[in-house]
PDB file of N, CA and C in Angstrom:
ATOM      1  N   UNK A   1      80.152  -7.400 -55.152  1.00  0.00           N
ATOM      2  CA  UNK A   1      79.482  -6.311 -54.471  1.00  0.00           C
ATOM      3  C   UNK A   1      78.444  -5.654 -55.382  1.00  0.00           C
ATOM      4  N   UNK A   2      78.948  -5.295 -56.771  1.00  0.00           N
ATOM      5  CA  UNK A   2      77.608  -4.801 -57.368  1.00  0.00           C
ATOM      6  C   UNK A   2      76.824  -5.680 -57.812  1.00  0.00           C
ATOM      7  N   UNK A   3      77.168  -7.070 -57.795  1.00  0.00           N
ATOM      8  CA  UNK A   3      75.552  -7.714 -57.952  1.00  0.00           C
ATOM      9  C   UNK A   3      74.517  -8.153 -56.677  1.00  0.00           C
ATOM     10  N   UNK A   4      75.543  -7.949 -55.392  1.00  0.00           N
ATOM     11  CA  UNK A   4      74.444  -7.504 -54.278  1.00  0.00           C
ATOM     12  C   UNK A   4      73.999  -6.520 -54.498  1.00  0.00           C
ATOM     13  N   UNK A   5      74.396  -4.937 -54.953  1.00  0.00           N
ATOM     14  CA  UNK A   5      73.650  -4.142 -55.408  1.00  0.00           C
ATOM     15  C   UNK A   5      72.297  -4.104 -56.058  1.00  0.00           C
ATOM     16  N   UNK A   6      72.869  -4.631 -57.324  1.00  0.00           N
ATOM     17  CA  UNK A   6      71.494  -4.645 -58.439  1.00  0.00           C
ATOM     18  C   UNK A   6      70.510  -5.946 -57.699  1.00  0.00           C
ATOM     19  N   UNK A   7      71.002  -6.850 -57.147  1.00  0.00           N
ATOM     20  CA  UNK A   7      69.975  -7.686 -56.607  1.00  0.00           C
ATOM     21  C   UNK A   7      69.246  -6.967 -54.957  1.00  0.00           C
ATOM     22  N   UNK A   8      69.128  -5.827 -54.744  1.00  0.00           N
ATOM     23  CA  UNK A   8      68.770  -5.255 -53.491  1.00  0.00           C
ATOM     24  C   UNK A   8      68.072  -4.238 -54.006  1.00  0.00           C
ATOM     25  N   UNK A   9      68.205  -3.850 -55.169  1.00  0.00           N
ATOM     26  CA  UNK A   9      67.304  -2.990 -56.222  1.00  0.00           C
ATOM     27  C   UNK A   9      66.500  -4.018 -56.175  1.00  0.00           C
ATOM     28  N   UNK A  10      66.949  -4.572 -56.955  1.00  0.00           N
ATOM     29  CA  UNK A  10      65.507  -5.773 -58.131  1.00  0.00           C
ATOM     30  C   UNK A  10      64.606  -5.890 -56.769  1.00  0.00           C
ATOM     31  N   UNK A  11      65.294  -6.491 -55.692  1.00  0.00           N
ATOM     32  CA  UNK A  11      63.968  -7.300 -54.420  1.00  0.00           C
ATOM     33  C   UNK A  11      63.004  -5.709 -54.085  1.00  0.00           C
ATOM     34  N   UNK A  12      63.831  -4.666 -53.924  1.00  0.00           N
ATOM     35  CA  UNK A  12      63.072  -3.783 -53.693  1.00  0.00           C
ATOM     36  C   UNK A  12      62.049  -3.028 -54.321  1.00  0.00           C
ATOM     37  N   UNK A  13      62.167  -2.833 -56.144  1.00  0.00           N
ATOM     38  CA  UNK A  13      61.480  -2.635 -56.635  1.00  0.00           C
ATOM     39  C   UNK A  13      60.060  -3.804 -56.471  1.00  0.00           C
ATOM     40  N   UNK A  14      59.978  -5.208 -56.643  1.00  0.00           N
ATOM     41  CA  UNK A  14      59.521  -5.947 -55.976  1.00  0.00           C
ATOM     42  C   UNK A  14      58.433  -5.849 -54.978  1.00  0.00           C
ATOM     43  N   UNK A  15      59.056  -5.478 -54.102  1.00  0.00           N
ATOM     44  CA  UNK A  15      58.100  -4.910 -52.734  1.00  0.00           C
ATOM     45  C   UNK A  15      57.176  -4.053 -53.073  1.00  0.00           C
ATOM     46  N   UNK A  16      57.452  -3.300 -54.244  1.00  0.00           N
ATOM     47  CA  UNK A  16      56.863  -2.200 -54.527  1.00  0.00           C
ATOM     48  C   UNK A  16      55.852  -2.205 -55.200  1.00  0.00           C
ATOM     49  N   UNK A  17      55.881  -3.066 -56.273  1.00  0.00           N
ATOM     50  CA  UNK A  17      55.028  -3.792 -57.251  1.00  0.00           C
ATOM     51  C   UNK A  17      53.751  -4.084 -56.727  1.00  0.00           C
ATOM     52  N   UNK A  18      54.343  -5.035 -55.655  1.00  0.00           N
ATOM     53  CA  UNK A  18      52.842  -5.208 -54.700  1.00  0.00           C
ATOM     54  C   UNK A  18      51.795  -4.760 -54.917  1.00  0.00           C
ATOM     55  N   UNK A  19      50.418  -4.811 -55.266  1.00  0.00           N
ATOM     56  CA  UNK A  19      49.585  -3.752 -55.458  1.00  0.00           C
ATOM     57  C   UNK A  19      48.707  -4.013 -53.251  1.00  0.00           C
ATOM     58  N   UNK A  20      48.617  -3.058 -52.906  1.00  0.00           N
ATOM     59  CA  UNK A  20      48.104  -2.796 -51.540  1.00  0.00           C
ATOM     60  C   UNK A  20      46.907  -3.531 -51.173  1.00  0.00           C
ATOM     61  N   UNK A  21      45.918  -3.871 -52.236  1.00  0.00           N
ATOM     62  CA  UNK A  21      44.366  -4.202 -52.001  1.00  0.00           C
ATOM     63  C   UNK A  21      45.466  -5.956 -51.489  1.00  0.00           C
ATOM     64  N   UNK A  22      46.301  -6.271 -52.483  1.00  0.00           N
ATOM     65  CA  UNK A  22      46.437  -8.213 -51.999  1.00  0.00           C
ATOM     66  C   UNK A  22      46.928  -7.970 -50.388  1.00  0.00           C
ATOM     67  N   UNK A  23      47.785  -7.220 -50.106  1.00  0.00           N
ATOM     68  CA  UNK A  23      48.181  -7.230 -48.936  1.00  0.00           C
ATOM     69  C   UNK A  23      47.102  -7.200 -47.809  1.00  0.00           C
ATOM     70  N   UNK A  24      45.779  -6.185 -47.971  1.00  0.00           N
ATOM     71  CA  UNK A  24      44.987  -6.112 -47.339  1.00  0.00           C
ATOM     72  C   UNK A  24      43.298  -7.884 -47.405  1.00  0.00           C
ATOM     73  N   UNK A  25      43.990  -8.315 -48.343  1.00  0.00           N
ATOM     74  CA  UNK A  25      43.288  -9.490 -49.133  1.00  0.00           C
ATOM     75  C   UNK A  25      42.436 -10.513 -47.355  1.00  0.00           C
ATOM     76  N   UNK A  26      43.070 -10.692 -46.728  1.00  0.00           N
ATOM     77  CA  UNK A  26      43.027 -11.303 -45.545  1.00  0.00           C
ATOM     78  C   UNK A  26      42.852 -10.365 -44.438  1.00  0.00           C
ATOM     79  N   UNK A  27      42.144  -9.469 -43.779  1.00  0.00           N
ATOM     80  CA  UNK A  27      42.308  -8.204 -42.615  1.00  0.00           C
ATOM     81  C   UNK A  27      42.913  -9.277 -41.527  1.00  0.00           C
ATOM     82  N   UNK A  28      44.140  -8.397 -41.770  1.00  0.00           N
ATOM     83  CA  UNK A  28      44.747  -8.903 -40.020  1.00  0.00           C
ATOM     84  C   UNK A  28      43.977  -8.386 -38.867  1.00  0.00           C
ATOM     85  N   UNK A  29      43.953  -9.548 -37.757  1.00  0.00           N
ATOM     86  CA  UNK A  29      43.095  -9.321 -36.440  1.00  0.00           C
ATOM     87  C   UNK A  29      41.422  -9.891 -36.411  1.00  0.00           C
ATOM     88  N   UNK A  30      41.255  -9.861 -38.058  1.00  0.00           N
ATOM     89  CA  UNK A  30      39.338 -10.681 -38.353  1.00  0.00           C
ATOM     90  C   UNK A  30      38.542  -9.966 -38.901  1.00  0.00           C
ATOM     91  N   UNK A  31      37.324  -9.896 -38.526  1.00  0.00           N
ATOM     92  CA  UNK A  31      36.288  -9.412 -39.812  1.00  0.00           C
ATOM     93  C   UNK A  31      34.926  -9.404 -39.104  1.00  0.00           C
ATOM     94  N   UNK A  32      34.110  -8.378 -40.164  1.00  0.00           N
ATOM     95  CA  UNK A  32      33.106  -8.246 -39.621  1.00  0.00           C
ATOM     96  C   UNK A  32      32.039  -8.677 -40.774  1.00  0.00           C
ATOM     97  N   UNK A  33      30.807  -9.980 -40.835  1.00  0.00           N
ATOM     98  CA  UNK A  33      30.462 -10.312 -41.928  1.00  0.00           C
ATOM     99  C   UNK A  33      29.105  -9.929 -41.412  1.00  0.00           C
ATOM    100  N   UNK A  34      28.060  -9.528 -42.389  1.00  0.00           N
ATOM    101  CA  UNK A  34      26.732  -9.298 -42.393  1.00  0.00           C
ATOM    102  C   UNK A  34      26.322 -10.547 -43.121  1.00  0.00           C
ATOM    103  N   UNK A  35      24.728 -10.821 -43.146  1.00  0.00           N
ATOM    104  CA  UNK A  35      23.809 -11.896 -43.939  1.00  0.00           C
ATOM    105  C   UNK A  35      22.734 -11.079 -44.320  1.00  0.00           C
ATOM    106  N   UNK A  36      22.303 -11.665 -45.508  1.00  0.00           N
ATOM    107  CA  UNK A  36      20.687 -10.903 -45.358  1.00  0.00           C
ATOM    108  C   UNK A  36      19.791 -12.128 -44.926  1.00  0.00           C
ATOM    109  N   UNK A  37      19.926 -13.251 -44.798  1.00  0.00           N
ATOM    110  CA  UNK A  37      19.314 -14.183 -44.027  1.00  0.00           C
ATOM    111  C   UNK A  37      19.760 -14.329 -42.363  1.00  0.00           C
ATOM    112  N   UNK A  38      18.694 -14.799 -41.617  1.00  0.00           N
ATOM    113  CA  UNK A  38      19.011 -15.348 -40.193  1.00  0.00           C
ATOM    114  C   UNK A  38      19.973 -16.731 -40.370  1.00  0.00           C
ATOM    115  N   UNK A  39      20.435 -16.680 -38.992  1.00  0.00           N
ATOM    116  CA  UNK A  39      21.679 -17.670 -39.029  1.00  0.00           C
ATOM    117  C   UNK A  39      22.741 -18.094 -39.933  1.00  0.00           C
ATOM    118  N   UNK A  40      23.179 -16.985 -40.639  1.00  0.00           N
ATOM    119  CA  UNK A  40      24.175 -16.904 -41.065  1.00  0.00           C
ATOM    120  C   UNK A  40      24.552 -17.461 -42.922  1.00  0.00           C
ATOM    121  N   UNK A  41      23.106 -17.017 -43.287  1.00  0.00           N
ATOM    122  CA  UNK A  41      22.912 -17.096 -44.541  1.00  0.00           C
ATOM    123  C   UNK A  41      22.623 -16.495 -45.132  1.00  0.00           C
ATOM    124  N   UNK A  42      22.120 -17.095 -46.479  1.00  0.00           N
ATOM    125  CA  UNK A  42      22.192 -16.238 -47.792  1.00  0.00           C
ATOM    126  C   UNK A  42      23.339 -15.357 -47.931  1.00  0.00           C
ATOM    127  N   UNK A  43      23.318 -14.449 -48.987  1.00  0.00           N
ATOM    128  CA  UNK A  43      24.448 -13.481 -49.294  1.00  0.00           C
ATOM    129  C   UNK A  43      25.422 -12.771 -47.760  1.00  0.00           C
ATOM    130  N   UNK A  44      26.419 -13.067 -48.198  1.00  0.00           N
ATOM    131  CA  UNK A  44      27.370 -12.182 -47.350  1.00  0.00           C
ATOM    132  C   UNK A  44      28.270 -11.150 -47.387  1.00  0.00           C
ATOM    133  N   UNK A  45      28.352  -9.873 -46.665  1.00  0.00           N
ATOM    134  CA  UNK A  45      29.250  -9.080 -47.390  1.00  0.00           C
ATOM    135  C   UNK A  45      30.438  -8.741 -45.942  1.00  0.00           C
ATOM    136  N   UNK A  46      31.725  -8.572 -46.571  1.00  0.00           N
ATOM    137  CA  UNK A  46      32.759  -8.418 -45.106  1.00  0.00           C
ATOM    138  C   UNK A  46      33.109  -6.707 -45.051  1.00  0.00           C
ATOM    139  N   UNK A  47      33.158  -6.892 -43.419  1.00  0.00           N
ATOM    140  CA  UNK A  47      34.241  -5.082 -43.137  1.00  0.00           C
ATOM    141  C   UNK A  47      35.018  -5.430 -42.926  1.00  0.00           C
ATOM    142  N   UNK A  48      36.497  -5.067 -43.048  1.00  0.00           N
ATOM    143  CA  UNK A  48      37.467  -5.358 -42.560  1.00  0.00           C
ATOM    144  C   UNK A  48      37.736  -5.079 -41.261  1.00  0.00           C
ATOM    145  N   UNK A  49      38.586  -5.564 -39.783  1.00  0.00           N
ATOM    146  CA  UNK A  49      38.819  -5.283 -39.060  1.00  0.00           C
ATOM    147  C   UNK A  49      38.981  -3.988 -38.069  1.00  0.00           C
ATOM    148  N   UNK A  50      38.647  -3.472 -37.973  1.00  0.00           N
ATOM    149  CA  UNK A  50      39.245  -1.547 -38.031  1.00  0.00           C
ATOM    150  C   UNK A  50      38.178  -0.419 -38.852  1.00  0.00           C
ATOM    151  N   UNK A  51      37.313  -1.428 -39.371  1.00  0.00           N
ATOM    152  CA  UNK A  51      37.192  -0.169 -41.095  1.00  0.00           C
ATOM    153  C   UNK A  51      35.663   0.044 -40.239  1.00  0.00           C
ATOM    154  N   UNK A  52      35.037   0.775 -41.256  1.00  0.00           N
ATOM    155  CA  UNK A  52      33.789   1.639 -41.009  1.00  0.00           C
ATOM    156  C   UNK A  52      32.792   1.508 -42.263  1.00  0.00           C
ATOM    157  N   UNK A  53      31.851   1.320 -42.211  1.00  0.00           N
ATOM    158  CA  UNK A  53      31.050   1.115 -43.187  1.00  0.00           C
ATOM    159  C   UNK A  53      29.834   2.055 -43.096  1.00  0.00           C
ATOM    160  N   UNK A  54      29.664   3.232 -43.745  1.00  0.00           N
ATOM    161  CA  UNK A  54      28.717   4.039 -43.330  1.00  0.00           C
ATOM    162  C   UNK A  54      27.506   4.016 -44.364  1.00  0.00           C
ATOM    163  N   UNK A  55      27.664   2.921 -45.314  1.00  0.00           N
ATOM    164  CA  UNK A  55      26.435   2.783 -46.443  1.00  0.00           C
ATOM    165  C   UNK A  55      26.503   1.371 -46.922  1.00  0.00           C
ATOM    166  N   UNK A  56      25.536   0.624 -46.260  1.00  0.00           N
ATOM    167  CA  UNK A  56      25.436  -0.746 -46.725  1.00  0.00           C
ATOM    168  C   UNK A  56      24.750  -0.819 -48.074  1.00  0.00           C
ATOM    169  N   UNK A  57      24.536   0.334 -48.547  1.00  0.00           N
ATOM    170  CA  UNK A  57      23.936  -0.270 -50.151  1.00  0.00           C
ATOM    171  C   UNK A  57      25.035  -0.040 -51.323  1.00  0.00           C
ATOM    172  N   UNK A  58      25.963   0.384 -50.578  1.00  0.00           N
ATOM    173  CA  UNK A  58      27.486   0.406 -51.573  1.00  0.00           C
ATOM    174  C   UNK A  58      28.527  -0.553 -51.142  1.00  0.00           C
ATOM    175  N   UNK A  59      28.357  -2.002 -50.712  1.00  0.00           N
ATOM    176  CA  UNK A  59      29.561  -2.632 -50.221  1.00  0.00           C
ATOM    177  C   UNK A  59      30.019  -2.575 -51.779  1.00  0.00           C
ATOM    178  N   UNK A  60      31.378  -2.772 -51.766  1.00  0.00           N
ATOM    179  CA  UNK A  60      32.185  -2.506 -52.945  1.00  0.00           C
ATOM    180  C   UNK A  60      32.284  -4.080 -53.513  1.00  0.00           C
ATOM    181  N   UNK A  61      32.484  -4.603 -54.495  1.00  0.00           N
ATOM    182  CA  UNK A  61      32.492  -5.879 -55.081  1.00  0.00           C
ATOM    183  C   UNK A  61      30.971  -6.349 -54.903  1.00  0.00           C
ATOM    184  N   UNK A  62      29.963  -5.919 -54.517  1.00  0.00           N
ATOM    185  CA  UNK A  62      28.614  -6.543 -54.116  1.00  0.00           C
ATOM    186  C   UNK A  62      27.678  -5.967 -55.154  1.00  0.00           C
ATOM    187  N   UNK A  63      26.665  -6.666 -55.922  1.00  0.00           N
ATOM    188  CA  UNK A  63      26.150  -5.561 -56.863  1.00  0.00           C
ATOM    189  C   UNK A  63      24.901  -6.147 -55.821  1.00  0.00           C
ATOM    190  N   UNK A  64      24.716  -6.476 -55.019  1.00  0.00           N
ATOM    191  CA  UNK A  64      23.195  -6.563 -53.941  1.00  0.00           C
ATOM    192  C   UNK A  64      23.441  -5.153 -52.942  1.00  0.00           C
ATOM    193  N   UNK A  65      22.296  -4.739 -52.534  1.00  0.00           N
ATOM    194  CA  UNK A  65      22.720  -3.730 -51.452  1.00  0.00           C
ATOM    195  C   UNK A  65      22.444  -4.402 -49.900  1.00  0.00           C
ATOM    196  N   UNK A  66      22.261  -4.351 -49.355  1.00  0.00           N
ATOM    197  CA  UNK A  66      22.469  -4.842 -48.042  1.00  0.00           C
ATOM    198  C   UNK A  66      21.552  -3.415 -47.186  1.00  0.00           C
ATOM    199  N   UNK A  67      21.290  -2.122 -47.553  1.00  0.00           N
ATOM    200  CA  UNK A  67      20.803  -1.673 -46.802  1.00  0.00           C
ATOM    201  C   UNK A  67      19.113  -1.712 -46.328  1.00  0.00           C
ATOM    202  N   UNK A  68      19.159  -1.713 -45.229  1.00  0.00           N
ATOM    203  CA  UNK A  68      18.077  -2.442 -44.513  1.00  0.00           C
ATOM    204  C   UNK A  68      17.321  -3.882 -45.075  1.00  0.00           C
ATOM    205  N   UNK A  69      18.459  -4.861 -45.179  1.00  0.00           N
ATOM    206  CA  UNK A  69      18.320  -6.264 -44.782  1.00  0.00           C
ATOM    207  C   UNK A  69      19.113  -7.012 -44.434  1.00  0.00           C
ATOM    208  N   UNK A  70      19.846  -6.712 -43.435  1.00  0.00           N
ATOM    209  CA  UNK A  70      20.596  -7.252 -42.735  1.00  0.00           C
ATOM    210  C   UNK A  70      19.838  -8.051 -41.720  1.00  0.00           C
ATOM    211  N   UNK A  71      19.977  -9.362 -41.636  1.00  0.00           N
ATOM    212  CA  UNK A  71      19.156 -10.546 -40.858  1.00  0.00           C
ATOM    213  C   UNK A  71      19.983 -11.252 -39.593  1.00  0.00           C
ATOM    214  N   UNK A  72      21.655 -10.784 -39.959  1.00  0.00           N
ATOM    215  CA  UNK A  72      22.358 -11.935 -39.148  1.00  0.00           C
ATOM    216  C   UNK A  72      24.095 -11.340 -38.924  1.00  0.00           C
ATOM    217  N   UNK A  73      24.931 -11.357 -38.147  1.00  0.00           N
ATOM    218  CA  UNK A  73      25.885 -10.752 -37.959  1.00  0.00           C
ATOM    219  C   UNK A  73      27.076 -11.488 -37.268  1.00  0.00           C
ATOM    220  N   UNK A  74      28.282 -11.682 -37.882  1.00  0.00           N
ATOM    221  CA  UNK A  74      29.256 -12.368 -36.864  1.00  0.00           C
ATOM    222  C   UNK A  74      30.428 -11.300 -37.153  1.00  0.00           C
ATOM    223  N   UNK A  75      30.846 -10.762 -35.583  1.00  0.00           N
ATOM    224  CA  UNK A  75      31.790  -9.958 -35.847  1.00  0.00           C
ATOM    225  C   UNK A  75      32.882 -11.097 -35.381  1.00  0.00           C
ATOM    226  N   UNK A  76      33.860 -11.272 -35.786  1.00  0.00           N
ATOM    227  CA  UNK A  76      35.107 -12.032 -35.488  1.00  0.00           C
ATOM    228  C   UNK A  76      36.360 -10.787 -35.030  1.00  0.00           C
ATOM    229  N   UNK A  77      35.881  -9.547 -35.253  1.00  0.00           N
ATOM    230  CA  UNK A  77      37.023  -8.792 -35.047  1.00  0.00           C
ATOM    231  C   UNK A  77      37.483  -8.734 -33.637  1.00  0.00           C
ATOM    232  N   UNK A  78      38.994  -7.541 -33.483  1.00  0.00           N
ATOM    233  CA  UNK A  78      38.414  -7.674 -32.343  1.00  0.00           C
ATOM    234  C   UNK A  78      38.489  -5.963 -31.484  1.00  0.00           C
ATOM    235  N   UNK A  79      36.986  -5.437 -31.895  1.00  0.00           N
ATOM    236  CA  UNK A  79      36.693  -4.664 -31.381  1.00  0.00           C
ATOM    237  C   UNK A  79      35.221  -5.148 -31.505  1.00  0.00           C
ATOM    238  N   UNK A  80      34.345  -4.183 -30.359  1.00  0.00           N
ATOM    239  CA  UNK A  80      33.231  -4.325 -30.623  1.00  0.00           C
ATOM    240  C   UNK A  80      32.371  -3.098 -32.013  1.00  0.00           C
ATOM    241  N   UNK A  81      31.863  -3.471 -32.393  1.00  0.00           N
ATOM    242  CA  UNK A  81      30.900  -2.837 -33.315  1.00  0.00           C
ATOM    243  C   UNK A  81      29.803  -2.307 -33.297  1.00  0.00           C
ATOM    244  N   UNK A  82      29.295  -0.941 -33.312  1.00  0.00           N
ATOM    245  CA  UNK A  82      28.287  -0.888 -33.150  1.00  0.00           C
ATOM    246  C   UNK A  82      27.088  -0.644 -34.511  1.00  0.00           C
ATOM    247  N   UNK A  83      26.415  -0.871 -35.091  1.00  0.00           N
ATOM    248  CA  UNK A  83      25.599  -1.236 -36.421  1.00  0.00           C
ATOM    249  C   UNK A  83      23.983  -0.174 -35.900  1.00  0.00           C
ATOM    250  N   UNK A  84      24.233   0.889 -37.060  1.00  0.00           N
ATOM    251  CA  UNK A  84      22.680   1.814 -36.797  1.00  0.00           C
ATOM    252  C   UNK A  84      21.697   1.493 -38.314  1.00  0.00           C
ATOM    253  N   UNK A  85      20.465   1.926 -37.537  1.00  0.00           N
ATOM    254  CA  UNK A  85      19.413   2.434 -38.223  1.00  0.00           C
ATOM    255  C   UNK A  85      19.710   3.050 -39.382  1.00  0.00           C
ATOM    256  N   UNK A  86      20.221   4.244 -39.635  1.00  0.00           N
ATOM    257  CA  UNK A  86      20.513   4.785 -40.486  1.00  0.00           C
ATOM    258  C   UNK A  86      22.179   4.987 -40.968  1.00  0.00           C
ATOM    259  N   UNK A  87      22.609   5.412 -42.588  1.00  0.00           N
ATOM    260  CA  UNK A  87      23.613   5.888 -43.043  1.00  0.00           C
ATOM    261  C   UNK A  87      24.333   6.860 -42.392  1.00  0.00           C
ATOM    262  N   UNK A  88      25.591   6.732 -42.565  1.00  0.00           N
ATOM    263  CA  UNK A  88      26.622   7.406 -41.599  1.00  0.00           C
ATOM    264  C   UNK A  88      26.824   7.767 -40.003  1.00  0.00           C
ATOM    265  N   UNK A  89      25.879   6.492 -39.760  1.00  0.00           N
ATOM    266  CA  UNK A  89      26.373   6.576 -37.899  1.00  0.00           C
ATOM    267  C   UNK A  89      25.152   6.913 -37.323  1.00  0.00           C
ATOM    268  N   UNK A  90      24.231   6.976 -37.865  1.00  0.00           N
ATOM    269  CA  UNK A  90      23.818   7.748 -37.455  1.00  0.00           C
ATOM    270  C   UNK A  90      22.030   6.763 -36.802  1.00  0.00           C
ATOM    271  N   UNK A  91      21.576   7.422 -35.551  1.00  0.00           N
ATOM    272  CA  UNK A  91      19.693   6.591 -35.313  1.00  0.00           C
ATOM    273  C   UNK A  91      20.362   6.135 -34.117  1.00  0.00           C
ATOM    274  N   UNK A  92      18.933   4.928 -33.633  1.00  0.00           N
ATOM    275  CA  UNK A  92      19.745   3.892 -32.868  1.00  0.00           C
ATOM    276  C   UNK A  92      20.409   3.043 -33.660  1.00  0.00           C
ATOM    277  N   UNK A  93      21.297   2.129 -32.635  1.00  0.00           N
ATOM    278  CA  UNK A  93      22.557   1.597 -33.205  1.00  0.00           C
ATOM    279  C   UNK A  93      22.361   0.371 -31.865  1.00  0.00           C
ATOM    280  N   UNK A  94      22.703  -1.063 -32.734  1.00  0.00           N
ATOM    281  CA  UNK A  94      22.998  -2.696 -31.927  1.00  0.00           C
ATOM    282  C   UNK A  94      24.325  -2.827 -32.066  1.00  0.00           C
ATOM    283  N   UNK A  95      24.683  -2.662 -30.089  1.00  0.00           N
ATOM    284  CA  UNK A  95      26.107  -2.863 -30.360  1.00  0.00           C
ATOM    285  C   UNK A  95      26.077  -4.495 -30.276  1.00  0.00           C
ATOM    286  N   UNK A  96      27.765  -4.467 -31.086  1.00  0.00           N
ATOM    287  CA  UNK A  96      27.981  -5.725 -31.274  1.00  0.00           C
ATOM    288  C   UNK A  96      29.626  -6.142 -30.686  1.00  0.00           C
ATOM    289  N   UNK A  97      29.232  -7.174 -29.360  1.00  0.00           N
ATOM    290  CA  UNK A  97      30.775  -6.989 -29.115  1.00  0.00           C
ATOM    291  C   UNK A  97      31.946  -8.121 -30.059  1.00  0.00           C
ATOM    292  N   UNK A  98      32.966  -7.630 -29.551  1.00  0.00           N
ATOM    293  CA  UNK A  98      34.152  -8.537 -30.562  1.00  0.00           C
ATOM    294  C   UNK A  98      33.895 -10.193 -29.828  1.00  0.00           C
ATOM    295  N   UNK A  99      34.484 -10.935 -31.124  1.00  0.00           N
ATOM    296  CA  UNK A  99      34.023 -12.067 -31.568  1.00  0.00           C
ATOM    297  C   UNK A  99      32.466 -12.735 -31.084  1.00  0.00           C
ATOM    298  N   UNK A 100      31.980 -12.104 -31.522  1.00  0.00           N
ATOM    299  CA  UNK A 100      30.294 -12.755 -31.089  1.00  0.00           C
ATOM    300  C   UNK A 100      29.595 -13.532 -32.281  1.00  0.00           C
ATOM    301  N   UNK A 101      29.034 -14.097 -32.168  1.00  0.00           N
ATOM    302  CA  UNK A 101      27.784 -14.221 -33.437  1.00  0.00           C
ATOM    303  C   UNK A 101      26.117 -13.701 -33.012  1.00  0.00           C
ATOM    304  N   UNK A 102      25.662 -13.552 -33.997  1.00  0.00           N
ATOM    305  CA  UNK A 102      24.368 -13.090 -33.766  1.00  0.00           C
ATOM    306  C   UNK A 102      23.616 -13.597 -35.294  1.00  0.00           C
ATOM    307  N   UNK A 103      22.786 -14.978 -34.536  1.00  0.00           N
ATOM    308  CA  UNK A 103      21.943 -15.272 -35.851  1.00  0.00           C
ATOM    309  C   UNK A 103      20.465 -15.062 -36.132  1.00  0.00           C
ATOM    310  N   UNK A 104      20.112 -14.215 -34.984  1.00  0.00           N
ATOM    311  CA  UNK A 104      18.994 -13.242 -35.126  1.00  0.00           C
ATOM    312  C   UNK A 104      19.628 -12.191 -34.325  1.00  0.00           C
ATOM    313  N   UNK A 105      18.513 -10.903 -34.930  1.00  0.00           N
ATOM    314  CA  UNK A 105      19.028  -9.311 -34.549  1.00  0.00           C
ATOM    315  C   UNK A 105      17.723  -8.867 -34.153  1.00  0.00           C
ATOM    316  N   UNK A 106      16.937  -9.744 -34.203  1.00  0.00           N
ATOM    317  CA  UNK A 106      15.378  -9.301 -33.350  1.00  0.00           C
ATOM    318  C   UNK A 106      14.710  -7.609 -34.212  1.00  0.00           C
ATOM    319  N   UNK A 107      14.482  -7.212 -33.201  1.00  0.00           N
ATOM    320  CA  UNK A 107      14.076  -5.939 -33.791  1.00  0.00           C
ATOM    321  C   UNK A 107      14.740  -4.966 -34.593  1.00  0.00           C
ATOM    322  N   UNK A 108      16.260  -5.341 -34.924  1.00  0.00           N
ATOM    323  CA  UNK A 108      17.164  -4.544 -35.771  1.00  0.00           C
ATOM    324  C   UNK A 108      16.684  -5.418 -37.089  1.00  0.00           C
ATOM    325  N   UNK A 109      16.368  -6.259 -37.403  1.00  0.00           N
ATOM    326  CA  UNK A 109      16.117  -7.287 -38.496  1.00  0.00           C
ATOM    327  C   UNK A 109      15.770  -6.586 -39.661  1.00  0.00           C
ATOM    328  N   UNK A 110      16.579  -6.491 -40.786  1.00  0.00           N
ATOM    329  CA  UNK A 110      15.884  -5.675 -41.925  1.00  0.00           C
ATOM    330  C   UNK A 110      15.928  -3.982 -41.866  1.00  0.00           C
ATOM    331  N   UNK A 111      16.946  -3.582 -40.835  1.00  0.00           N
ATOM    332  CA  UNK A 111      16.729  -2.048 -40.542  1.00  0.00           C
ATOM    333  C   UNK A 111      18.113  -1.663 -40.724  1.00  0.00           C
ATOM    334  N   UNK A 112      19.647  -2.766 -40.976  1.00  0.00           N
ATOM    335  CA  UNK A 112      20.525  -1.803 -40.603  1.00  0.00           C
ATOM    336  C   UNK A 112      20.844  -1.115 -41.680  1.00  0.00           C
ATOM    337  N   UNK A 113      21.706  -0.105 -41.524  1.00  0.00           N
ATOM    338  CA  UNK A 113      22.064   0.977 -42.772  1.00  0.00           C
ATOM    339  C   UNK A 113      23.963   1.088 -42.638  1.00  0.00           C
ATOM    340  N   UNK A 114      24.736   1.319 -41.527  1.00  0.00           N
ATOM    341  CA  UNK A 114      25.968   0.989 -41.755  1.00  0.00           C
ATOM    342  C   UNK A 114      26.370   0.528 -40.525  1.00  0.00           C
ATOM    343  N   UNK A 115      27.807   0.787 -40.177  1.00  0.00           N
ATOM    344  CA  UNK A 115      28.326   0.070 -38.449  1.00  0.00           C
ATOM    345  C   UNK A 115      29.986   1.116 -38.598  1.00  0.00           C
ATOM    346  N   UNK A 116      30.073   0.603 -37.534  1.00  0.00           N
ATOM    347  CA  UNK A 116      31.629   1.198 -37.318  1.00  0.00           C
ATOM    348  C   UNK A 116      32.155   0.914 -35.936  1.00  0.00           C
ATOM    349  N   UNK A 117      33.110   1.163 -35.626  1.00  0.00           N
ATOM    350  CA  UNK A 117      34.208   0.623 -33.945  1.00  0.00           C
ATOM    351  C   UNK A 117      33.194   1.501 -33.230  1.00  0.00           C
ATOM    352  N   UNK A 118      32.076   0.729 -31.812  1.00  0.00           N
ATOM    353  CA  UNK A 118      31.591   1.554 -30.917  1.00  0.00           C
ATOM    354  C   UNK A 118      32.927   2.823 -30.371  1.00  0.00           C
TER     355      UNK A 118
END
């Protein structure tokens, strides 16, 4: 009995260890990827499923900024997205519905600034 104990500690401390970013490593449900090229090239940077991105010149791990050159868009999530003109939500905004691709953005081309769940 007490080495089911100490072994129900040990697994649990364990769990704990975990650091949160690996768990989040894969976004359950899909993703939202930008390009700064058309059709789905050059550099890419991801949102996670759910998340909000209100400054494309700070994606985190990216030392490129992404704001206003965004060329190309596949949301795989599954909500739709809507992607503006300007930082924090804000201008007009190309919605984008869940799982679409878009390998031109026409007149948004080179203009977006962040996105978030329409």
């Amino acid at each position: 009995m007490r080495r089911l104990a100490i072994l129900a500690i040990a697994v649990s401390a364990l769990s704990v260890a975990i650091p949160a970013a690996s768990a989040s490593a894969a976004p359950a449900g899909g993703f939202v990827e930008v390009f700064l090229d058309a059709n789905f090239s050059g550099q890419g940077a991801l949102i996670g499923d759910g998340q909000a991105m209100p400054d494309f010149g700070k994606f985190v791990g990216s030392t490129t900024s992404f704001q206003d050159k965004v060329s190309s868009i596949i949301n795989e999530s599954d909500h739709d997205y809507c992607f503006f003109v300007d930082n924090n939500f804000r201008g007009i905004s190309l919605p984008e519905p869940a799982h679409t691709r878009e390998g031109s953005i026409g007149a948004f081309n080179d203009k977006l600034s962040s996105a978030r769940i329409c």
